[in-house]
Protein backbone atom coordinates (compact mmCIF):
# COMPACT_ATOMS: atom_id res chain seq x y z
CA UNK A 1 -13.22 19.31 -12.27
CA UNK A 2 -11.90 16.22 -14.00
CA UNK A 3 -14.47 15.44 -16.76
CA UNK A 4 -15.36 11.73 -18.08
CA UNK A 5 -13.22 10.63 -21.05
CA UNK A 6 -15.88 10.53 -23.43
CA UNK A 7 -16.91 13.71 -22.40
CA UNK A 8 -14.01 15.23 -22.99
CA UNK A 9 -13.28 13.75 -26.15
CA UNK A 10 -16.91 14.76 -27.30
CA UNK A 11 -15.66 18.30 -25.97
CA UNK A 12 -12.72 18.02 -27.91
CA UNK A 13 -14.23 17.28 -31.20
CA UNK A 14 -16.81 20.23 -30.62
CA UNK A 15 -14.17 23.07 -29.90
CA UNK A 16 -12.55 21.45 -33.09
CA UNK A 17 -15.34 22.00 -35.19
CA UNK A 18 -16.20 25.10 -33.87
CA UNK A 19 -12.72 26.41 -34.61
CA UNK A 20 -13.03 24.90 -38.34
CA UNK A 21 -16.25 26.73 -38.82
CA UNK A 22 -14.83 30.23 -37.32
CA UNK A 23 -11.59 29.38 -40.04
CA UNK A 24 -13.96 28.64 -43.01
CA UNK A 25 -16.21 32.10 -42.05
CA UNK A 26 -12.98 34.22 -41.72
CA UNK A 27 -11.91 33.01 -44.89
CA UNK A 28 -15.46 33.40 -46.67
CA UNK A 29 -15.06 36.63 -44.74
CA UNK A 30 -11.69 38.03 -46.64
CA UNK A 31 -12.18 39.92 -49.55
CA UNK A 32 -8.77 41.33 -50.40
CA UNK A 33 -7.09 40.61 -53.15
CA UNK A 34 -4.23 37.77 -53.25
CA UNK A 35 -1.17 38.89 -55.01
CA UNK A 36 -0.84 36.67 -57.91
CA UNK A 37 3.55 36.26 -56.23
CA UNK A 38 1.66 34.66 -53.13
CA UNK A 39 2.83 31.52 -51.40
CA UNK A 40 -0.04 30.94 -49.30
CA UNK A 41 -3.53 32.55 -49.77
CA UNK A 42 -3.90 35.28 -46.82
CA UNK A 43 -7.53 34.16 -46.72
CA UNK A 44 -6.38 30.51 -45.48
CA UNK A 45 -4.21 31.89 -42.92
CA UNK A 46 -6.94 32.24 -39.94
CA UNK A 47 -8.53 28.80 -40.76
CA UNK A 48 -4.91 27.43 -40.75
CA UNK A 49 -4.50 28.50 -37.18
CA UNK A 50 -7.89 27.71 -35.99
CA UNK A 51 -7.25 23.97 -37.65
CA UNK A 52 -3.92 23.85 -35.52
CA UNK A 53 -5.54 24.88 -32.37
CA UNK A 54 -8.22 22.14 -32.55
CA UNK A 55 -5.46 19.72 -32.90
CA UNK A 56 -3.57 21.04 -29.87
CA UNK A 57 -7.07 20.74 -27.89
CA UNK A 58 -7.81 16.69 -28.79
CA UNK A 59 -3.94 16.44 -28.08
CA UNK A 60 -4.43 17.99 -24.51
CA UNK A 61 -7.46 16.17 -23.63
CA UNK A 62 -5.97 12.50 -24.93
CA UNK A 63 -3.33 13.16 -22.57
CA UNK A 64 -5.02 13.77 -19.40
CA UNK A 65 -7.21 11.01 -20.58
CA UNK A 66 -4.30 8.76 -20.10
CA UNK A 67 -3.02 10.68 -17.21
CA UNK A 68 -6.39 10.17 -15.57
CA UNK A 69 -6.29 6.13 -16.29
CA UNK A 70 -2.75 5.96 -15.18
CA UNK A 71 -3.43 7.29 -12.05
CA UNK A 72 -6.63 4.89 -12.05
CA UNK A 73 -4.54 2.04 -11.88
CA UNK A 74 -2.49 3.42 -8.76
CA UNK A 75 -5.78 1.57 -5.83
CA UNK A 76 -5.16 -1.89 -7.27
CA UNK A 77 -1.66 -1.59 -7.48
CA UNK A 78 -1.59 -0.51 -3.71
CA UNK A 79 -4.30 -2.62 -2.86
CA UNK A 80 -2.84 -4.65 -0.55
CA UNK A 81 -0.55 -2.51 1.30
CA UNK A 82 -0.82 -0.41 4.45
CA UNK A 83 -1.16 3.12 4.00
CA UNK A 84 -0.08 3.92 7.54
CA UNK A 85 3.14 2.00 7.73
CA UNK A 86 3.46 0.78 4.08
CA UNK A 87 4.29 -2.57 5.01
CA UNK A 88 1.68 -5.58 3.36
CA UNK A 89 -1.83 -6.00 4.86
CA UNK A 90 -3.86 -8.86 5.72
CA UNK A 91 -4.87 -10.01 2.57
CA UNK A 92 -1.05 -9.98 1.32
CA UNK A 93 -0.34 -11.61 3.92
CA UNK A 94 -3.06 -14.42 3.70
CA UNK A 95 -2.06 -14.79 -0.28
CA UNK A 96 1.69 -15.29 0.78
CA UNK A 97 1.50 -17.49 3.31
CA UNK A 98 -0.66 -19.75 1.01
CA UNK A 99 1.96 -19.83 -1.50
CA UNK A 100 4.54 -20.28 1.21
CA UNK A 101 2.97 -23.38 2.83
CA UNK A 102 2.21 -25.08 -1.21
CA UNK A 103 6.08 -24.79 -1.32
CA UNK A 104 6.49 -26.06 2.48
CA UNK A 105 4.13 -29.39 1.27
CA UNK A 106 5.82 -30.03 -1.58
CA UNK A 107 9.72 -29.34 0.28
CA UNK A 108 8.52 -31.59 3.76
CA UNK A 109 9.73 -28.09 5.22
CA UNK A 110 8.23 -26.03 7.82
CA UNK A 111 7.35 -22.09 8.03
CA UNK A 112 6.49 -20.07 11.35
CA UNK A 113 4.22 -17.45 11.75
CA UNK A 114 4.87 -14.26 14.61
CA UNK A 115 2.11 -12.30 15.25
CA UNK A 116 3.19 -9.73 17.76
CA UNK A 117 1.12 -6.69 19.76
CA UNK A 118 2.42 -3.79 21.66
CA UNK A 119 1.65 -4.00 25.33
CA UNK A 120 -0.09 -0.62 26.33
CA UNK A 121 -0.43 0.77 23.20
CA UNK A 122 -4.20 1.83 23.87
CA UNK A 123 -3.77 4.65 26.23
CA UNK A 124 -0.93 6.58 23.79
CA UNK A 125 -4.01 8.10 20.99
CA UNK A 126 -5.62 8.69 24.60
CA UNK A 127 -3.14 10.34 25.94
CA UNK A 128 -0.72 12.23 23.11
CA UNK A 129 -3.38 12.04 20.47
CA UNK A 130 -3.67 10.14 17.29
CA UNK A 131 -0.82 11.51 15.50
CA UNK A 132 1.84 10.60 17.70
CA UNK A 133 0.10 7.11 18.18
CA UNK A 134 0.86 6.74 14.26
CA UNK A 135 3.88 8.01 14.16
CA UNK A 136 4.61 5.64 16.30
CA UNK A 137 3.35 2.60 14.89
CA UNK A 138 5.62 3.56 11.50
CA UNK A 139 8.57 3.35 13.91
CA UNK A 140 7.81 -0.08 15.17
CA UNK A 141 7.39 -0.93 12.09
CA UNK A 142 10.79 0.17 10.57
CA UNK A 143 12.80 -1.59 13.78
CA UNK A 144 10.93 -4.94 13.33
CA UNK A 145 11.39 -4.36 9.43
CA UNK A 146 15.51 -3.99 10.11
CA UNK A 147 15.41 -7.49 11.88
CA UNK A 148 13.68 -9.97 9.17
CA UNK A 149 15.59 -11.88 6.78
CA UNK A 150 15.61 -11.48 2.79
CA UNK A 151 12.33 -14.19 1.63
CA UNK A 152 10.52 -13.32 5.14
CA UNK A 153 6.82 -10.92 5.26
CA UNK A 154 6.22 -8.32 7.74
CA UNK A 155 2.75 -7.28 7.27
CA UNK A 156 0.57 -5.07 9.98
CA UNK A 157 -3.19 -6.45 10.39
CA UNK A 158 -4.34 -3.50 12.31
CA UNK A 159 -4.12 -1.62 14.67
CA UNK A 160 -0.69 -2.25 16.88
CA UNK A 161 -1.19 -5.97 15.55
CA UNK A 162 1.90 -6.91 13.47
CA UNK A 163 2.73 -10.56 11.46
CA UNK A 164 6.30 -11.73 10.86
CA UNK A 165 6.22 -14.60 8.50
CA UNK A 166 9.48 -16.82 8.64
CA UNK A 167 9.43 -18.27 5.57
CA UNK A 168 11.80 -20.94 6.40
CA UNK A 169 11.71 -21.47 10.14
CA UNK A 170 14.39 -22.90 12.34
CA UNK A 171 14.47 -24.26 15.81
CA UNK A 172 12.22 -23.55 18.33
CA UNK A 173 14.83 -22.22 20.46
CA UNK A 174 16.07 -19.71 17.48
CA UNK A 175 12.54 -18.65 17.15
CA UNK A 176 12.60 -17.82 20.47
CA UNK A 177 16.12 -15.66 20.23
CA UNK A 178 14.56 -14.28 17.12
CA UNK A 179 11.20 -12.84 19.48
CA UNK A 180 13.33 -12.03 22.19
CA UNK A 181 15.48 -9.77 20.04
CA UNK A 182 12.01 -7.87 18.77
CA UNK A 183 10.96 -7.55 22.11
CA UNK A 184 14.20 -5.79 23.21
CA UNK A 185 13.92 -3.10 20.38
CA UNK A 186 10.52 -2.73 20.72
CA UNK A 187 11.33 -1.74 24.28
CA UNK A 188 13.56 1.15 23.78
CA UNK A 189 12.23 4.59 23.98
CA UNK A 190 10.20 5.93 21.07
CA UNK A 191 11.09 9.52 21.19
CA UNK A 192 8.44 12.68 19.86
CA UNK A 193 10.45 15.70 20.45
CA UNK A 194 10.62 16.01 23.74
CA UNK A 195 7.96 13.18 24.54
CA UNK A 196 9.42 9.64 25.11
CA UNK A 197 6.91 6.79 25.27
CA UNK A 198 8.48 3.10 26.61
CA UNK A 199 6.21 0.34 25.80
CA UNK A 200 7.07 -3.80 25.90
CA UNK A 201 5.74 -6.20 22.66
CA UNK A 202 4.40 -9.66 23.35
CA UNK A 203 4.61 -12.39 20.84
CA UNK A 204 2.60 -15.41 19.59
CA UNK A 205 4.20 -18.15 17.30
CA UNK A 206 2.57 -21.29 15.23
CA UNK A 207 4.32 -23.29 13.45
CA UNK A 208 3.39 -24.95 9.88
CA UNK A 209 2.20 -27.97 9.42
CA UNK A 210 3.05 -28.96 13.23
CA UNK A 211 -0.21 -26.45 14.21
CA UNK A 212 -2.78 -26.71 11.51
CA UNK A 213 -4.03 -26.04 8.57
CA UNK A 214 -2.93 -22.69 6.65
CA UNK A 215 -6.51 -21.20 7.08
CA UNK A 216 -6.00 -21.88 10.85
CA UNK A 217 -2.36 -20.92 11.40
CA UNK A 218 -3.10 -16.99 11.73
CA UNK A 219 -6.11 -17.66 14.76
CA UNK A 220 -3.73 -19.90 16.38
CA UNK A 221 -0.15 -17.48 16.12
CA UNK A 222 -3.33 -14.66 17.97
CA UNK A 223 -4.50 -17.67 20.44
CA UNK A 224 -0.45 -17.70 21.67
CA UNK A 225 -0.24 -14.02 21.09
CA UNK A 226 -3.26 -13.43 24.06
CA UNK A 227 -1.89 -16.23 26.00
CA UNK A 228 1.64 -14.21 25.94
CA UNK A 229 -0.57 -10.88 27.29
CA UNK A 230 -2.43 -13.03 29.92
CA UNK A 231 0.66 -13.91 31.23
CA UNK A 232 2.02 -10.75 32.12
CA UNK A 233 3.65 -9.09 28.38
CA UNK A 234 6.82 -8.70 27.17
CA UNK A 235 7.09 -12.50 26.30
CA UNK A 236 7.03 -15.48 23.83
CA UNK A 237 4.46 -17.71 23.88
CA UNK A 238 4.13 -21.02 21.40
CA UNK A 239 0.86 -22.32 20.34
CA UNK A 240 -0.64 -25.54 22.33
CA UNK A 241 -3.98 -26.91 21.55
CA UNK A 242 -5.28 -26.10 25.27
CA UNK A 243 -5.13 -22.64 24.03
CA UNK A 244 -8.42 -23.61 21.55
CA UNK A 245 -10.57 -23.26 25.07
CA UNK A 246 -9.19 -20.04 25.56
């Protein structure tokens, strides 16, 4: 049991005391007689160590004091990260890709969001339980890691939902060899001993500024994502604004 800090140190100072007090009794205590070639009065000798042992107490407890605030600090560092996969969440996400499209307005450049879902993911934690269906979510999370550039953000929303964030897009048609390339690693086996699961990954894409506002770009990269699933999986799909009635 961890105790409060001011606890402690109230502890601290009362095992102190109580150890100066036992000294100063001992040494009220001793009645032999000092040898006049002494050092160090024998009588001083218990309070001496009861002093030092106070002192190693307050050291102990200001050190798991600090240990205790250290480890405090840990949450908020790790705030906005994933604990399943360990790759950003959604509100690192959200804060980069504001930053990214400030620097986009002030460049005239353009960024692309991919926001990409694992077809038949569902019936895996049905079937082979919850710990396989993480395990395997870490993997697709490593292969799609291996495939973004230095500058870009993978971050997983939830769920099998993960966003790529290109921080400075190309060509339509690269964007679509980019997808197509996630896609084909997402499809190979995903192997649990001897279990191997085969799923496909569909993919939606908006682009910034050609598709909105920053606030709107994530809601639009999901509009193309579900317009990718309704039309069969295992494909690219770029936002339009007849997706908005959708």
């Amino acid at each position: 049991h961890v105790k409060p800090a001011r606890t402690q140190h109230a502890l601290a100072c009362r095992l102190s005391g109580a150890a100066v007090a036992a000294a100063a009794l001992c040494a009220a205590s001793y009645r032999t007689p000092v040898p006049s070639t002494a050092l160090l009065d024998p009588a001083l000798l218990p309070m001496a160590a009861l002093v030092a042992l106070g002192g190693f107490l307050v050291t102990v407890l200001r050190q798991a004091r600090r240990q205790r605030l250290a480890q405090a600090t840990v949450p908020s560092v790790r705030a906005n990260v994933d604990p399943l996969t360990g790759l950003p969440d959604r509100a690192a996400l959200e804060a980069t890709l504001l930053k990214a499209t400030a620097v986009c307005d002030r460049e005239r450049r353009q960024l692309a969001l991919l926001t990409l879902n694992l077809d038949g993911f569902k019936p895996v934690n049905a079937t082979y339980g919850h710990a396989v269906g993480d395990q395997l979510l870490r993997q697709a999370g490593t292969r799609i890691r291996r495939l973004k550039k230095k500058g870009d953000l993978l971050a997983r929303l939830g769920g099998d939902e993960f966003v790529l964030l290109l921080d400075d897009s190309t060509t339509p048609a690269e964007l679509a060899r980019l997808a197509g390339r996630i896609i084909e690693i997402l499809a190979q086996p995903f192997r649990f001993g001897t279990r191997e699961i085969v799923l496909s990954c569909s993919i939606g894409v908006a682009l910034y500024p050609d598709h909105g506002a920053p606030e709107k770009l994530l809601a639009r990269s999901d509009a193309a994502l579900r317009a990718a699933k309704r039309a069969g999986g295992a494909r690219i799909s770029f936002y339009n604004a007849d997706m908005e009635a959708d």
